[in-house]
N, C-alpha and C. Protein backbone atom coordinates (compact mmCIF):
# COMPACT_ATOMS: atom_id res chain seq x y z
N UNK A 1 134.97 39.11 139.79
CA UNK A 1 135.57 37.83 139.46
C UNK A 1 137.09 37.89 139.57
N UNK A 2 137.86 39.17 139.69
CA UNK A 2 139.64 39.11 139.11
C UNK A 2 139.79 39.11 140.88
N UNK A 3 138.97 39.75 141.93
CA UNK A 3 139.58 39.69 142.97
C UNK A 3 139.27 38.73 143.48
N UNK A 4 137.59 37.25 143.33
CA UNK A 4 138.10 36.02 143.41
C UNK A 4 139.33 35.44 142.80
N UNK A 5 139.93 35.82 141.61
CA UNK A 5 140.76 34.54 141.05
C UNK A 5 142.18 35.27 141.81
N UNK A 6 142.08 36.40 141.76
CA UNK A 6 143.44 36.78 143.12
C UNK A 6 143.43 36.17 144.65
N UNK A 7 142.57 36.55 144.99
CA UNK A 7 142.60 36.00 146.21
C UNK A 7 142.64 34.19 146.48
N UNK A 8 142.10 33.15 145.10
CA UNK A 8 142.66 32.08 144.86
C UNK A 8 144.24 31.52 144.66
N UNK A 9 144.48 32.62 144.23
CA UNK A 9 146.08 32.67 143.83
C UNK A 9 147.14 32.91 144.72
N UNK A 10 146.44 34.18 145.72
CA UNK A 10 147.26 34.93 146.67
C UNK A 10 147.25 33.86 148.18
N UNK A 11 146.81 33.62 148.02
CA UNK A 11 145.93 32.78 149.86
C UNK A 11 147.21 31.56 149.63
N UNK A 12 147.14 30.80 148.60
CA UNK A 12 148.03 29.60 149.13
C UNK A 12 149.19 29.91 149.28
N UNK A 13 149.46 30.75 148.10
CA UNK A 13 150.89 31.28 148.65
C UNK A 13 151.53 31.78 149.63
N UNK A 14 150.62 32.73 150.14
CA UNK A 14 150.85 32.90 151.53
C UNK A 14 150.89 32.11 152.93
N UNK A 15 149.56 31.05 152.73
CA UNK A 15 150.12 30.10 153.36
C UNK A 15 150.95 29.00 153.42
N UNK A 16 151.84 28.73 152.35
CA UNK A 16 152.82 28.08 151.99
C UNK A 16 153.62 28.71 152.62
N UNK A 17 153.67 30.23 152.45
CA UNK A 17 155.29 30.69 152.97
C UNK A 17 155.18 30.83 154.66
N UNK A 18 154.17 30.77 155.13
CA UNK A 18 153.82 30.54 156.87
C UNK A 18 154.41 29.47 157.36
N UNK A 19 153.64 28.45 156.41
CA UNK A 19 154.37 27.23 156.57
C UNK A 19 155.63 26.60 156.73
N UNK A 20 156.14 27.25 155.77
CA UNK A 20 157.64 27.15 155.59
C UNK A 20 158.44 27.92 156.65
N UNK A 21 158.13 29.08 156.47
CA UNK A 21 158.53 29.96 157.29
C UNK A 21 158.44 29.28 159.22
N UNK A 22 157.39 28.63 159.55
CA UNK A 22 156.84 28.06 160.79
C UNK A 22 158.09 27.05 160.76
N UNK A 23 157.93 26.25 159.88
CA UNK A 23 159.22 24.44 159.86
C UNK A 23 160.49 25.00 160.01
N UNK A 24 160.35 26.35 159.69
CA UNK A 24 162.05 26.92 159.97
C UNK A 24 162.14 27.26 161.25
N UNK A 25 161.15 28.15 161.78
CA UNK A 25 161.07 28.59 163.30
C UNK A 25 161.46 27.26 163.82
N UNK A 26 160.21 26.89 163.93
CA UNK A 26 159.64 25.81 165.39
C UNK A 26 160.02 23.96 164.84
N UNK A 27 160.30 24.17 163.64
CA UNK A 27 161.05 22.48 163.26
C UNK A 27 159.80 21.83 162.52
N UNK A 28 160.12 20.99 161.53
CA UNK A 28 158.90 20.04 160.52
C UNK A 28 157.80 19.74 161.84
N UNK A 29 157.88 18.97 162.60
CA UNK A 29 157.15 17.77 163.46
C UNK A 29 156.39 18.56 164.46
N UNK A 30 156.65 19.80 164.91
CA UNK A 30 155.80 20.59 165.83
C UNK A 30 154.55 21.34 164.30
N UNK A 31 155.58 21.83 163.44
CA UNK A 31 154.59 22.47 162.10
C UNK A 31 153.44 21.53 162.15
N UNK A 32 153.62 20.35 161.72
CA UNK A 32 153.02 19.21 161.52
C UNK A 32 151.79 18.72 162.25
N UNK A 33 152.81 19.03 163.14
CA UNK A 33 151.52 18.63 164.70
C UNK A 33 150.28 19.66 165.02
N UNK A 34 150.58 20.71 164.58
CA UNK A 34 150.38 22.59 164.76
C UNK A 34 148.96 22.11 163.78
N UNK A 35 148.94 21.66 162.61
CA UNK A 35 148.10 21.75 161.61
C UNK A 35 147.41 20.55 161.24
N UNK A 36 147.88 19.40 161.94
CA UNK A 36 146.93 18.63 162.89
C UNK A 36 145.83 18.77 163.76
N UNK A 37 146.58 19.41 164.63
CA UNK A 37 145.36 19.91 165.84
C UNK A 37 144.40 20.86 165.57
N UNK A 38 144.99 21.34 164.66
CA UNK A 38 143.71 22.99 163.93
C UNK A 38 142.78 21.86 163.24
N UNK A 39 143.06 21.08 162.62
CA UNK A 39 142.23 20.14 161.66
C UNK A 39 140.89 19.20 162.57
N UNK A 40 141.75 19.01 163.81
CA UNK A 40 141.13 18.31 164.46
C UNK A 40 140.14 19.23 165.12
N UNK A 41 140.70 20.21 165.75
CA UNK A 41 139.69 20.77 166.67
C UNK A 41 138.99 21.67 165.68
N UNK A 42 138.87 22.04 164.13
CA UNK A 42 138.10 22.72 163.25
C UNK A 42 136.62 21.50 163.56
N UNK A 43 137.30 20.20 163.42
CA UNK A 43 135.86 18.43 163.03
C UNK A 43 134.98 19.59 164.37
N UNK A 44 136.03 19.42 165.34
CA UNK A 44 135.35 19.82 167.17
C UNK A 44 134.37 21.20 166.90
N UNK A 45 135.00 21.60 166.88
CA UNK A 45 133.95 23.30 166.85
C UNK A 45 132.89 23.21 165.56
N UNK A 46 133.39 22.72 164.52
CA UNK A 46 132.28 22.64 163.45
C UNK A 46 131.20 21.61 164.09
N UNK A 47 131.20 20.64 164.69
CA UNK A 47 130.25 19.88 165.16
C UNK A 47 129.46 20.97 166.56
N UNK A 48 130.07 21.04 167.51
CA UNK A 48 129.53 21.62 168.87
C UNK A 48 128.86 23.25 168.34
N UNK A 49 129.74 23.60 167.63
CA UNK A 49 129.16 24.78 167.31
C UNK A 49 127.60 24.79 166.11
N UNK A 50 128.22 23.84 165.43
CA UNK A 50 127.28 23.82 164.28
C UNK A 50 125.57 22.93 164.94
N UNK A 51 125.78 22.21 165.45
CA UNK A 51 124.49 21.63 166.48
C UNK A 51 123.85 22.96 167.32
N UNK A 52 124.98 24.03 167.99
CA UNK A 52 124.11 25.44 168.88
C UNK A 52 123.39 26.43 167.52
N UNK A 53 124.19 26.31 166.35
CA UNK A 53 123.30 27.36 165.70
C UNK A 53 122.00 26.58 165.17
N UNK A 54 122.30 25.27 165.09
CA UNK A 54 121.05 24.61 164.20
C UNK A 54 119.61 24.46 165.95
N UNK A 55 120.44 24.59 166.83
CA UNK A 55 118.97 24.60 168.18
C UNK A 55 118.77 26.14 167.78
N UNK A 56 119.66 27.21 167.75
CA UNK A 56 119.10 28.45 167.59
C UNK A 56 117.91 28.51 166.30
N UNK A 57 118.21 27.88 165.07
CA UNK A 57 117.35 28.23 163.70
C UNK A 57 116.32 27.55 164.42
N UNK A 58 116.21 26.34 164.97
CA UNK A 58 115.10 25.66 165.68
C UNK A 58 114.13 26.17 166.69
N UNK A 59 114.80 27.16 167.50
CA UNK A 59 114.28 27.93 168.45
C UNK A 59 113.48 28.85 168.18
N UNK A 60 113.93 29.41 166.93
CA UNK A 60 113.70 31.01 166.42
C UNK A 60 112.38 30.21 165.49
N UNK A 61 111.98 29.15 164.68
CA UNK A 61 111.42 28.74 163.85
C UNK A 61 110.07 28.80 164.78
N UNK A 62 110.28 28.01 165.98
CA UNK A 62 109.57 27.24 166.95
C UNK A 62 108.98 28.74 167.35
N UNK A 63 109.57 29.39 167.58
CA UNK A 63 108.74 31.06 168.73
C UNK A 63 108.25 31.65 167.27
N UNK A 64 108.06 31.40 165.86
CA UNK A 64 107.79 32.44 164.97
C UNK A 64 108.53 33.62 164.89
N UNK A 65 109.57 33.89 165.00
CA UNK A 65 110.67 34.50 165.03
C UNK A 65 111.14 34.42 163.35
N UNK A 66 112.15 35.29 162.92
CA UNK A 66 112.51 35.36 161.37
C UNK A 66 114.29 34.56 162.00
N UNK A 67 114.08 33.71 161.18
CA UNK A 67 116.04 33.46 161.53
C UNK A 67 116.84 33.54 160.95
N UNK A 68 116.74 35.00 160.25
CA UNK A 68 117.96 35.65 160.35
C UNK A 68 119.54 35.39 160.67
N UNK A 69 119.57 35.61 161.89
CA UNK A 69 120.74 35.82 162.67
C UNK A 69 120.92 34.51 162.97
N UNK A 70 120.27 33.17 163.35
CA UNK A 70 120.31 31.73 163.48
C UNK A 70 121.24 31.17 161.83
N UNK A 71 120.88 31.95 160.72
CA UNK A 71 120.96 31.03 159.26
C UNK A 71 122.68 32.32 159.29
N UNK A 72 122.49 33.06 159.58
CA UNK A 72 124.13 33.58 159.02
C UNK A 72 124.91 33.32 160.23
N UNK A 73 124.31 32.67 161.92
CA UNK A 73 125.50 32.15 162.30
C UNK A 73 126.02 30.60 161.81
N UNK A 74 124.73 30.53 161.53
CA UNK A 74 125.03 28.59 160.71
C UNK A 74 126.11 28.97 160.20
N UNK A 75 125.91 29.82 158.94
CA UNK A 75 126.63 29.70 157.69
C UNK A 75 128.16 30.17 158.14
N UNK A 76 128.11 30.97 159.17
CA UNK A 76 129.73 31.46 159.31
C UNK A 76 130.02 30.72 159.96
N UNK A 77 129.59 29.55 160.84
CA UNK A 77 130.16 28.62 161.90
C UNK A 77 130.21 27.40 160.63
N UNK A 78 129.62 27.26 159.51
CA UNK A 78 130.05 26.29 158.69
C UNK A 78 131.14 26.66 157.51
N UNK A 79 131.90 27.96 157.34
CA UNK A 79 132.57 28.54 156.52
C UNK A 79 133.88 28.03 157.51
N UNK A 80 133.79 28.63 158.82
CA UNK A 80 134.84 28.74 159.59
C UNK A 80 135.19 27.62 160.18
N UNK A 81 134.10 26.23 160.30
CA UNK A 81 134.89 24.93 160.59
C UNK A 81 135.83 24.57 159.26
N UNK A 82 135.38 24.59 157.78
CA UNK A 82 136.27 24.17 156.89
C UNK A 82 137.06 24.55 156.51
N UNK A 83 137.24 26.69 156.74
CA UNK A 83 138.76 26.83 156.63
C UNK A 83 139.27 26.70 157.68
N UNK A 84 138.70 26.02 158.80
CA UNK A 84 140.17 25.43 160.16
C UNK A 84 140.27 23.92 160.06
N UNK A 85 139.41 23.54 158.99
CA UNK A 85 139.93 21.98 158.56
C UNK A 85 141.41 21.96 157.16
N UNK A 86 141.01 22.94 156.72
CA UNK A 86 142.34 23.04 155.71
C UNK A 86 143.58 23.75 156.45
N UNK A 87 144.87 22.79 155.77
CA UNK A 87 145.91 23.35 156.15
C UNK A 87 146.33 24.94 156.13
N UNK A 88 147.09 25.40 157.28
CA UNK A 88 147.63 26.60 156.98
C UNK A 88 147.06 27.41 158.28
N UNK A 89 148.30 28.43 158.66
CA UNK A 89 147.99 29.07 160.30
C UNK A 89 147.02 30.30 159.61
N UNK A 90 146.99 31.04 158.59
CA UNK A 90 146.18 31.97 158.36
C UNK A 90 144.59 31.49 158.68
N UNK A 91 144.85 30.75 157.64
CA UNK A 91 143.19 30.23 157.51
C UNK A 91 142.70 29.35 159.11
N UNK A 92 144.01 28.94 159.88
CA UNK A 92 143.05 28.81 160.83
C UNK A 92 142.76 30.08 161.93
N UNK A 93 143.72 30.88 161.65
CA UNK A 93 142.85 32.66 162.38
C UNK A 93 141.61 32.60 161.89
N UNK A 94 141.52 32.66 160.72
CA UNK A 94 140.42 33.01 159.98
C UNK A 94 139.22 32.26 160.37
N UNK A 95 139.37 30.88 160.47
CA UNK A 95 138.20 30.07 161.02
C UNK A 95 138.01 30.51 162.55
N UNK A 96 138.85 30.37 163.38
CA UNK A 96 138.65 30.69 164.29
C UNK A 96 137.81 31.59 165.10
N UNK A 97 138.04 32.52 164.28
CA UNK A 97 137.22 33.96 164.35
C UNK A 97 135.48 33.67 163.55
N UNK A 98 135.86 32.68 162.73
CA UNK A 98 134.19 32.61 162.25
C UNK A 98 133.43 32.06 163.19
N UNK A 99 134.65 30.66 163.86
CA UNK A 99 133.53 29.70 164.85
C UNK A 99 133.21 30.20 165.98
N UNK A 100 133.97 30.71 166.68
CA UNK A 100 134.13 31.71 168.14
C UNK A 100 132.77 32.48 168.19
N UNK A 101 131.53 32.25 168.50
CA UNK A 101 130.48 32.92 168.59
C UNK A 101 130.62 34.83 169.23
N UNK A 102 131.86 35.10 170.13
CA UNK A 102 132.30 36.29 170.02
C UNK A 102 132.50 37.23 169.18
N UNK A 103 133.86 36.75 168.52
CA UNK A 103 134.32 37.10 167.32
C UNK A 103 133.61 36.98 166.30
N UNK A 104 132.70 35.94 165.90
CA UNK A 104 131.55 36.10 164.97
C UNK A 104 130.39 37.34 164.31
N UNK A 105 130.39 37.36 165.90
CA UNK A 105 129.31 38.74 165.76
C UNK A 105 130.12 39.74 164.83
N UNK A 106 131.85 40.01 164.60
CA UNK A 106 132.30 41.13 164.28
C UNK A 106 131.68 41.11 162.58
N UNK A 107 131.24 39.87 162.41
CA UNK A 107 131.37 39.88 160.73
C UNK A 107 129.71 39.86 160.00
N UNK A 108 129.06 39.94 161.40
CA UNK A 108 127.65 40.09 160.92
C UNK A 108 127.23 41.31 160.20
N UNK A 109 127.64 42.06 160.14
CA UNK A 109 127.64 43.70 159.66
C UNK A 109 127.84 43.55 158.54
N UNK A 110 129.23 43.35 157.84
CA UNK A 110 129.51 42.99 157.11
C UNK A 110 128.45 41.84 155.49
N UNK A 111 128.12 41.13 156.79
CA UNK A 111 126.82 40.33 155.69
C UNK A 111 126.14 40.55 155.38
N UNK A 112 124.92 41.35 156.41
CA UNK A 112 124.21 42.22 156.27
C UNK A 112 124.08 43.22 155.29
N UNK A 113 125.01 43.72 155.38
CA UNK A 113 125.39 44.86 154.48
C UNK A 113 125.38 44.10 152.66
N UNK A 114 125.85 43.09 152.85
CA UNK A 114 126.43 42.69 151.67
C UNK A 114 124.68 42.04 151.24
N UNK A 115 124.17 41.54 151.69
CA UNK A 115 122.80 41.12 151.48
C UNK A 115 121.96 41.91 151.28
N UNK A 116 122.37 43.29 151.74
CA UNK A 116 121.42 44.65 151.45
C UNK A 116 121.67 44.85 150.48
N UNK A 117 122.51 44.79 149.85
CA UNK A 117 123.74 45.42 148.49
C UNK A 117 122.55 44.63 147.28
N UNK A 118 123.07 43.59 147.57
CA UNK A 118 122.50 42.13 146.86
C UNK A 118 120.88 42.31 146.03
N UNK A 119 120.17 42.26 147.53
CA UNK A 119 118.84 42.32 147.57
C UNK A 119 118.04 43.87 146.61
N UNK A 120 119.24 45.25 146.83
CA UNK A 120 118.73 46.59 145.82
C UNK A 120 119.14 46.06 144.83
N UNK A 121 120.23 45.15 144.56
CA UNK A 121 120.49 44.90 143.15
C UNK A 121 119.63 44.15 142.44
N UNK A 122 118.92 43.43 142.65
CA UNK A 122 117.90 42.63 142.74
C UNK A 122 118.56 41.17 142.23
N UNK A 123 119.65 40.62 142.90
CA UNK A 123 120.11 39.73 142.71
C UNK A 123 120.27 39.05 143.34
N UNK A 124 119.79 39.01 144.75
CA UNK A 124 119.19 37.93 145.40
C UNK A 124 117.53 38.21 145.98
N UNK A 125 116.71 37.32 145.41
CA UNK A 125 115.25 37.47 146.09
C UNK A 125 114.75 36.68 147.07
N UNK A 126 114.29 37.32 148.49
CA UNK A 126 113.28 37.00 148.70
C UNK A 126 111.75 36.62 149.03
N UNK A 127 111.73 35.42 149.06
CA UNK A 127 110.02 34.73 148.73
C UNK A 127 109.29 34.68 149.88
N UNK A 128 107.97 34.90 150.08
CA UNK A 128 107.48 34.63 151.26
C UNK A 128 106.61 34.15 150.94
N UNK A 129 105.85 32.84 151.63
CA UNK A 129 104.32 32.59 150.99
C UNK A 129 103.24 33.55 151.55
């Protein structure tokens, strides 16, 4: 819980000082424009992207397949459109890299892992009929 309420604490600040730091570089109205277009093209990729993982869960459902890998690219292509809908150049690296079906793959390990963690702990279950 202390390294959620840090990392709540730490994140804006940092992107505040990007920010600032950016309006000093490159001037208010390009900043402006900069975090506009991340906003806009986050709506773009969260839609185009988020429709390919939902044919993938569809695909994988349809062949009797486990979807797995269909439900955690959903979920990282729906993490990573809304932090590239919020302001700030970090968080839109950060989305970027979630929506980018490339770069995506880097963080599947990671989940995995964390769902393995989860699942010995017995704190997340699951059900099968």
């Amino acid at each position: 819980m202390r390294k959620f309420l840090m990392f709540l604490i730490l994140v804006p600040i940092i992107e505040i000082a990007v920010v600032l730091l950016s309006g000093k570089l490159i001037g208010t109205i390009p900043t402006l424009l900069l975090i506009v277009v991340t906003g806009v093209l986050g709506l773009y990729l969260a839609k185009t992207q988020g429709f390919k993982s939902f044919q993938q869960l569809k695909t994988a459902i349809e062949r009797g397949q486990a979807p797995g890998d269909a439900i955690i690219d959903g979920m990282l292509t729906f993490i990573g459109s809304i932090v590239l809908i919020l302001p700030g150049f970090i968080s839109d690296i950060i989305g970027v890299l979630l929506v980018v079906p490339t770069t995506r793959k880097l963080f599947k390990p990671a989940i995995y892992y964390w769902l393995r963690k989860k699942m010995k702990k017995s704190q997340i279950i699951l059900m099968q009929k």
